[in-house]
C-alpha atoms as a PDB file:
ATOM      1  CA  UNK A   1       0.000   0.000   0.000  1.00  0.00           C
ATOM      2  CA  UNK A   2       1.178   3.446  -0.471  1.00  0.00           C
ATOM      3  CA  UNK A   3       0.033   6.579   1.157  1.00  0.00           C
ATOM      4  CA  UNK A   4       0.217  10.407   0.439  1.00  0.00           C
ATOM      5  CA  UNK A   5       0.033  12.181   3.587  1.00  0.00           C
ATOM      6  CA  UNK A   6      -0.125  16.300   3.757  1.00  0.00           C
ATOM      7  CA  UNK A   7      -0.027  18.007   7.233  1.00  0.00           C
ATOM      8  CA  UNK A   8      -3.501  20.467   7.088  1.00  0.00           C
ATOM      9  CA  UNK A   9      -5.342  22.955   8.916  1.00  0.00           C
ATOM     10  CA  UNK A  10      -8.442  22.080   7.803  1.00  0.00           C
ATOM     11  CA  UNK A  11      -9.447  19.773   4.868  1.00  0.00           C
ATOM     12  CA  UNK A  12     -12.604  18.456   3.332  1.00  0.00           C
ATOM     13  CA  UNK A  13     -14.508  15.852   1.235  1.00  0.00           C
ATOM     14  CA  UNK A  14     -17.385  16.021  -0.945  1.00  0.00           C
ATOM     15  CA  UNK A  15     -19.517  13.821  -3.112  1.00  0.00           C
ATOM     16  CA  UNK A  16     -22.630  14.828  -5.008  1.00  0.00           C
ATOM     17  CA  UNK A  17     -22.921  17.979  -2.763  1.00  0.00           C
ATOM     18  CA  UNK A  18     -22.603  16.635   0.402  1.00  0.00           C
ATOM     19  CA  UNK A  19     -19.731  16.256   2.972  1.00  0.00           C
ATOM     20  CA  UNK A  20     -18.295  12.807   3.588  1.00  0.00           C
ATOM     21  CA  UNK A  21     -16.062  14.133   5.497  1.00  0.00           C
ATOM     22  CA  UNK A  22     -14.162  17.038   7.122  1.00  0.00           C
ATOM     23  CA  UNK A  23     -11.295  17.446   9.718  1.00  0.00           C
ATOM     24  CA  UNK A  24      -9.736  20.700  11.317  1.00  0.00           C
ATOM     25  CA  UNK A  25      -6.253  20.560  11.772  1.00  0.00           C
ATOM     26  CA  UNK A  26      -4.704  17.248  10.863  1.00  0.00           C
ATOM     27  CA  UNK A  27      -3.371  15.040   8.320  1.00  0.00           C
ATOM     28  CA  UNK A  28      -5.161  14.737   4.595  1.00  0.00           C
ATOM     29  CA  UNK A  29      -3.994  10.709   3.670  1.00  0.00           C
ATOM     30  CA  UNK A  30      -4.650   9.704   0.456  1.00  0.00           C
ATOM     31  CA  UNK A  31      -4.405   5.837   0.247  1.00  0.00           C
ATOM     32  CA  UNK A  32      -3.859   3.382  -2.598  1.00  0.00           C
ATOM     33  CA  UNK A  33      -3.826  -0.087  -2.405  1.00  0.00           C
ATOM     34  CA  UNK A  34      -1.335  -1.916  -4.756  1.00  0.00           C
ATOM     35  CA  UNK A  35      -1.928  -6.183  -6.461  1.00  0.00           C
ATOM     36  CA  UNK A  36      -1.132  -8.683  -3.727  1.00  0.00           C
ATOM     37  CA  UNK A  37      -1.795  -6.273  -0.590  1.00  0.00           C
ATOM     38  CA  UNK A  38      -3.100  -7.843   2.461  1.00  0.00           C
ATOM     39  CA  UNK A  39      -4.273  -6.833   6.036  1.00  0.00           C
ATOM     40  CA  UNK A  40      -1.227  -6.685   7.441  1.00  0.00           C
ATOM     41  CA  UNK A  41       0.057  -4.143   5.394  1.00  0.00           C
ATOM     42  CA  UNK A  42      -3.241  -2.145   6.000  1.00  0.00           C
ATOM     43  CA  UNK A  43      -2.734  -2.089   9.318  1.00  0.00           C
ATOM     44  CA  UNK A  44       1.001  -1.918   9.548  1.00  0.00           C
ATOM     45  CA  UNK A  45       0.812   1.618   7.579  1.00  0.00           C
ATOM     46  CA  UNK A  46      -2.386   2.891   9.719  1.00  0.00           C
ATOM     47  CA  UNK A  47       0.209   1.694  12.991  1.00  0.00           C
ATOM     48  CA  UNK A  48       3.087   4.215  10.991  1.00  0.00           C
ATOM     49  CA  UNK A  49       0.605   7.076   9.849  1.00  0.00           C
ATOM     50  CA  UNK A  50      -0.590   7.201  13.332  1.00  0.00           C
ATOM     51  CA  UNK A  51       2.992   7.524  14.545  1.00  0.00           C
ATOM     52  CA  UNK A  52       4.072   9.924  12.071  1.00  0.00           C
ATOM     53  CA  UNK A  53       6.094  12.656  13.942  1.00  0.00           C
ATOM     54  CA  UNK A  54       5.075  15.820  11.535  1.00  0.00           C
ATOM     55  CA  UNK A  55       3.859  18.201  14.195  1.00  0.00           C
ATOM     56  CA  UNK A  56       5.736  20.690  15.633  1.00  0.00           C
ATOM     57  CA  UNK A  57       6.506  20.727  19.989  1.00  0.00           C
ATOM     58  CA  UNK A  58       7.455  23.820  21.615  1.00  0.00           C
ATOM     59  CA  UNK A  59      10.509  24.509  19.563  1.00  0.00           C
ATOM     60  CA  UNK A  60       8.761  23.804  16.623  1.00  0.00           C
ATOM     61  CA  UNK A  61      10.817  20.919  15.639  1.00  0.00           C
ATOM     62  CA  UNK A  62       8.911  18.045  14.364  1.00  0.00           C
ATOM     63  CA  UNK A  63       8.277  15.584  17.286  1.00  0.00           C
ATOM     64  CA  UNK A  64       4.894  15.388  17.779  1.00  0.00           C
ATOM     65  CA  UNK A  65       2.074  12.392  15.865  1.00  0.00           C
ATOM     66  CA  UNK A  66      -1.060  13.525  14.863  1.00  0.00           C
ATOM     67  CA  UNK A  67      -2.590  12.250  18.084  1.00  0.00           C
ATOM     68  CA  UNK A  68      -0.011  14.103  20.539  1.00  0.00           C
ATOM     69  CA  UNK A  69      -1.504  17.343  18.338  1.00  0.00           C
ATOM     70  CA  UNK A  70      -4.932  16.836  19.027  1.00  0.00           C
ATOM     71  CA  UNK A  71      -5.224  16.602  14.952  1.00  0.00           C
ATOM     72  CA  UNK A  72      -7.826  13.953  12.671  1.00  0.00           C
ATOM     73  CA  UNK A  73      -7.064  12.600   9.393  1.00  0.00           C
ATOM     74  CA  UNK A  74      -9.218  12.506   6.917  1.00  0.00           C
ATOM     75  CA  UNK A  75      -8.464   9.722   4.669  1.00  0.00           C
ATOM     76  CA  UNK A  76      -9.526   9.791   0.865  1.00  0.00           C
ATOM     77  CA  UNK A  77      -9.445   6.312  -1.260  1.00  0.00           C
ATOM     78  CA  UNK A  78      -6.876   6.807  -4.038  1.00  0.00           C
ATOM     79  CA  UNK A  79      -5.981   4.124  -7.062  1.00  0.00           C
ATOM     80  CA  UNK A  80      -4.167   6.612  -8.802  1.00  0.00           C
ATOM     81  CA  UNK A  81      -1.233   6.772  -6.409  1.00  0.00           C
ATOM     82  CA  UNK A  82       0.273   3.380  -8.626  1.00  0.00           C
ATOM     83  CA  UNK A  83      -0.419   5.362 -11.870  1.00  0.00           C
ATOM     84  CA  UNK A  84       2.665   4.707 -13.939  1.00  0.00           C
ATOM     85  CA  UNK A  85       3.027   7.615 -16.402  1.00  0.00           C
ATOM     86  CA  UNK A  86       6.974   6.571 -17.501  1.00  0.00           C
ATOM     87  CA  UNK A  87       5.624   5.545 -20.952  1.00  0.00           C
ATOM     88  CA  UNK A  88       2.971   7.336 -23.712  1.00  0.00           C
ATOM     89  CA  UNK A  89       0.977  10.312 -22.730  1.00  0.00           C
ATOM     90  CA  UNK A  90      -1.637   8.174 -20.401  1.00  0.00           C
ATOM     91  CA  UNK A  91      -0.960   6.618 -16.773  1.00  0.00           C
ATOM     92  CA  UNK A  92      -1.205   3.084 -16.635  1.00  0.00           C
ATOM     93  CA  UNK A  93      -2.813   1.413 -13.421  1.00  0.00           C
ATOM     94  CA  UNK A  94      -2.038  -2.066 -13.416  1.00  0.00           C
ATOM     95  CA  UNK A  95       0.303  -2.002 -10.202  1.00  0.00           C
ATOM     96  CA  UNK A  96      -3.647  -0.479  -8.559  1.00  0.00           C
ATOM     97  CA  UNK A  97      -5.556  -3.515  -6.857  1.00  0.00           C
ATOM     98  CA  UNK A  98      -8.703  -3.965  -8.216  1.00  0.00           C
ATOM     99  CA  UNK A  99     -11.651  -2.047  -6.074  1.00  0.00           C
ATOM    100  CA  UNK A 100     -13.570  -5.180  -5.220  1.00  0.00           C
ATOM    101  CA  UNK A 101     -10.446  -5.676  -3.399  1.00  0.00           C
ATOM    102  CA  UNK A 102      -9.336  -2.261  -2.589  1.00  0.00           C
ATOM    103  CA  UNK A 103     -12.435  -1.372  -0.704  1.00  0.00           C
ATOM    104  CA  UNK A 104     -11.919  -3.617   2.374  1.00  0.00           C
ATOM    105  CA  UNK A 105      -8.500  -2.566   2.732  1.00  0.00           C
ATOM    106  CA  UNK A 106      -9.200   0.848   2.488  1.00  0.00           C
ATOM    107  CA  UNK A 107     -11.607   0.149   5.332  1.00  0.00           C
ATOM    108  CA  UNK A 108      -9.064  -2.098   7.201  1.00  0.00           C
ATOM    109  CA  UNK A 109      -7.111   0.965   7.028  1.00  0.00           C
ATOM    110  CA  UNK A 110      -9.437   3.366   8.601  1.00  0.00           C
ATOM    111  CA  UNK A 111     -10.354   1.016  11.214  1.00  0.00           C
ATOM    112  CA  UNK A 112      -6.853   0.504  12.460  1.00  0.00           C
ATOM    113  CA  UNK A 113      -5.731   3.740  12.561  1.00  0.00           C
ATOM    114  CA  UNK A 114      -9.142   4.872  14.388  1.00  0.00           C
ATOM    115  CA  UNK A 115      -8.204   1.523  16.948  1.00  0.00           C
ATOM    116  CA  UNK A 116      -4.718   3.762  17.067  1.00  0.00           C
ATOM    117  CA  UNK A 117      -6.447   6.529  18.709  1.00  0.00           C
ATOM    118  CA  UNK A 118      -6.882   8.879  15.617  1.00  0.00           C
ATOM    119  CA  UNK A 119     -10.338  10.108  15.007  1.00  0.00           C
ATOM    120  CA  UNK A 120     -10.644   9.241  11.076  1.00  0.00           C
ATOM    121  CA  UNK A 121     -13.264  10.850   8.826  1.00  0.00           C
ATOM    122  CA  UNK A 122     -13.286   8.936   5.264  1.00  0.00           C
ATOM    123  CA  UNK A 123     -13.804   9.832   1.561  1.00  0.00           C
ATOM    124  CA  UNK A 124     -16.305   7.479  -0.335  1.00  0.00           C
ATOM    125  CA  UNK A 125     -15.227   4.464  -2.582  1.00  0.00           C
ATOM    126  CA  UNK A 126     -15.798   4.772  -6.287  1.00  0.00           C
ATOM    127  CA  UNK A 127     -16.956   8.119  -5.820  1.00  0.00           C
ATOM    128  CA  UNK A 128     -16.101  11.212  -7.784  1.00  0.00           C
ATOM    129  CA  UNK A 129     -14.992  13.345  -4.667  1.00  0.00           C
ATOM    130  CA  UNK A 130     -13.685  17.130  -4.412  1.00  0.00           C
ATOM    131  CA  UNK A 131     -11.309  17.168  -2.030  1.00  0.00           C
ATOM    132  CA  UNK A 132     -10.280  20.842  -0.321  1.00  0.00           C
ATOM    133  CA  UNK A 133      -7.499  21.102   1.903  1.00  0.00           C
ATOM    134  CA  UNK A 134      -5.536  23.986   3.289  1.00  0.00           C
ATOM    135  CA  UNK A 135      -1.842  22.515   3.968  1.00  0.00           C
ATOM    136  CA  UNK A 136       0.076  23.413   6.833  1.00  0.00           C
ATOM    137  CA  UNK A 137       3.975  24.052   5.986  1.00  0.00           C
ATOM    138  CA  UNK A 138       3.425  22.276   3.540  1.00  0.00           C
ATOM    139  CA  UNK A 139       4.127  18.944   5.172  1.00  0.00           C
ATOM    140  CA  UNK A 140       3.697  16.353   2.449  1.00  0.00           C
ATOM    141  CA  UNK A 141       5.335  12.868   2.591  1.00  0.00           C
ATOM    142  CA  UNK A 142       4.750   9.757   0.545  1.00  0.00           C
ATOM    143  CA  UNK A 143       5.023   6.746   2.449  1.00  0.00           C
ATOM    144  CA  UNK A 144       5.319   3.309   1.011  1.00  0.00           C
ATOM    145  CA  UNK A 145       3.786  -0.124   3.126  1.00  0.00           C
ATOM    146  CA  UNK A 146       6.274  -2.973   3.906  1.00  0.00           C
ATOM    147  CA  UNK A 147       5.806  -4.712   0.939  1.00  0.00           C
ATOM    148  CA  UNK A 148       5.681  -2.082  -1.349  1.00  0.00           C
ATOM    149  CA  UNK A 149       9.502  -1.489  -2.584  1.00  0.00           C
ATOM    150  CA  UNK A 150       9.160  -5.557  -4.214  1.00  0.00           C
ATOM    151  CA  UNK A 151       6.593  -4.088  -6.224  1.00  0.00           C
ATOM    152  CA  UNK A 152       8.011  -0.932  -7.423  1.00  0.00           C
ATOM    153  CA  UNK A 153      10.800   0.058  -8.993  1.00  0.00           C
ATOM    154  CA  UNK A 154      12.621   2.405  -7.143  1.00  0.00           C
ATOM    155  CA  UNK A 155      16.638   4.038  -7.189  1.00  0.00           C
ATOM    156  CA  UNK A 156      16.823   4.083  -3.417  1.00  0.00           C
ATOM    157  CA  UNK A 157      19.405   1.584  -2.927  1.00  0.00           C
ATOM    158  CA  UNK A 158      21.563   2.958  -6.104  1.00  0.00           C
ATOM    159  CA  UNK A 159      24.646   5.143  -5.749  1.00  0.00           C
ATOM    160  CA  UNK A 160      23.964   8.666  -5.535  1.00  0.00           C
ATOM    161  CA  UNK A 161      20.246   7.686  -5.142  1.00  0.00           C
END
């Protein structure tokens, strides 16, 4: 599973007019589920998300989780996140687990993280959704489950990077 997380103040979800869901300060998480995710990895990124040290403490270093803060995240179901766009003009989603399967870990997701202690409001599956956020910093990380480097190609462990 992969994750796009931005540090907000505030941030919102909408489908067909009506809120799905909306946070004050907090963390926007966009999550995509890749082939041949499970559970564990669900829950093992909701476990790091929830631990995330992007707030700022006293001396405004970054040392404090999103629960420490007092913040929510809002979390917003994403396939495109394993949109491969090396080749041609359009992204291809292959790497992007199918949504009959995407769904419950999506929800597996949610579920852990709010059994973390983080109040969670949620975007809708298979929804067209407008998402506003206003981003605090900005604070935006991508984070990658356990699993996910055997699936992706990456230049992390070449020279130079």
């Amino acid at each position: 599973m992969r994750v796009l997380v931005q540090r907000v103040l505030r941030a919102r979800c909408e489908v067909d007019g009506a809120a799905t869901g909306t946070i004050g300060h907090g963390l926007l998480v966009f999550v995509g589920a890749a082939v041949g995710d499970s559970d564990a990895d669900a829950e093992w990124l909701a476990q790091k998300i929830a631990g995330l040290r992007v707030f700022p403490d006293q001396d405004q270093r970054m040392n404090r989780d999103v629960r420490e803060a007092g913040g929510a995240v809002l979390a917003i179901p994403q396939f495109t996140l394993y949109g491969d766009a090396r080749r041609g003009r359009r992204p291809d989603f292959t790497a992007a687990e199918r949504p009959e399967r995407a769904e419950p870990l999506f929800d597996r997701f949610c579920v852990a993280l709010a059994s973390a202690g983080v109040p969670v409001e949620r975007g809708r599956f298979r929804a067209h959704m407008l998402i506003e956020a206003v981003n605090d910093g900005p604070v935006s990380l991508i984070v990658d489950g356990p699993g996910d480097g055997a699936r992706t190609p990456t230049s992390a462990g070449a020279a130079g990077g």
